[in-house]
Protein backbone atom coordinates (compact mmCIF):
# COMPACT_ATOMS: atom_id res chain seq x y z
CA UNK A 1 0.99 8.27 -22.24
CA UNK A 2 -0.97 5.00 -21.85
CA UNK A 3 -1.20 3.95 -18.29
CA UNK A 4 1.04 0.70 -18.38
CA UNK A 5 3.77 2.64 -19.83
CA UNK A 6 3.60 5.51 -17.08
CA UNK A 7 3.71 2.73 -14.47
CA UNK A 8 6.78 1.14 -15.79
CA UNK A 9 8.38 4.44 -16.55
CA UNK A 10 7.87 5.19 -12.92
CA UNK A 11 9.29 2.13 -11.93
CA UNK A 12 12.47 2.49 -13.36
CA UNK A 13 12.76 5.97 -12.61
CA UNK A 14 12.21 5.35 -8.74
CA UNK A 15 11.80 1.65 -7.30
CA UNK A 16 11.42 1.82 -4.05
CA UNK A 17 8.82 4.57 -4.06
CA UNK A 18 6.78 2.47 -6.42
CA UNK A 19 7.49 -0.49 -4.49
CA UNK A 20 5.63 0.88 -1.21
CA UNK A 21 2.27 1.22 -2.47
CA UNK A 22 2.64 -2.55 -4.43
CA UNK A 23 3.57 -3.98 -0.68
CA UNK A 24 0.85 -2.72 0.70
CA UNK A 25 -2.04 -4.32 -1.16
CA UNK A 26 0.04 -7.08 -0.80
CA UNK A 27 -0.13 -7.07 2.79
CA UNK A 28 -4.01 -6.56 2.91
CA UNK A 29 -4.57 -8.73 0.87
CA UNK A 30 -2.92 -11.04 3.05
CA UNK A 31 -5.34 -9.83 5.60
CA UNK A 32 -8.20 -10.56 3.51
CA UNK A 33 -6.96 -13.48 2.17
CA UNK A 34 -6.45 -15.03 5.75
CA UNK A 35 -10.19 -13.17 7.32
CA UNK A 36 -12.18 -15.25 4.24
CA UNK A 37 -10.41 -18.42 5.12
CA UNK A 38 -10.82 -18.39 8.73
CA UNK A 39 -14.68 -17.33 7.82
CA UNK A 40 -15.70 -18.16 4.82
CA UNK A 41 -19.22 -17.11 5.13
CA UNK A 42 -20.57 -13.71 3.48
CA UNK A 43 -20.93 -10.94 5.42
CA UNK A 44 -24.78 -10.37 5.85
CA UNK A 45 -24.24 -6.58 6.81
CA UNK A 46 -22.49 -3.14 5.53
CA UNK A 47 -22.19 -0.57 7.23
CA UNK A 48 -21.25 3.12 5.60
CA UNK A 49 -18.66 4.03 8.09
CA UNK A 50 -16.58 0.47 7.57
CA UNK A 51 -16.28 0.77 3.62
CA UNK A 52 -13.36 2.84 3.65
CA UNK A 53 -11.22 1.16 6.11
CA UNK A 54 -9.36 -1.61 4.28
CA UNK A 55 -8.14 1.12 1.56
């Protein structure tokens, strides 16, 4: 089953559930959305231990 279809199958089979993940991008990328605004410099340094944090 191609992807797009699975994700609408699942969303008519069970909204909410699929809803929760959807709302929560949403909200960080709210986050991020507000963070680059506020400063919209690039960040000059990564470090290994921060990459996974916003996921």
């Amino acid at each position: 089953m191609e992807s797009w279809k699975r994700m609408l199958y699942d969303f008519m089979k069970d909204t909410q559930e699929w809803l929760e993940p959807y709302h929560m991008r949403s909200i960080l990328e709210s986050v991020n959305s507000m963070i680059k605004r506020k400063m919209p410099y690039k960040i000059k340094k990564r470090l290994p231990k921060s990459e996974g944090i916003e996921e």
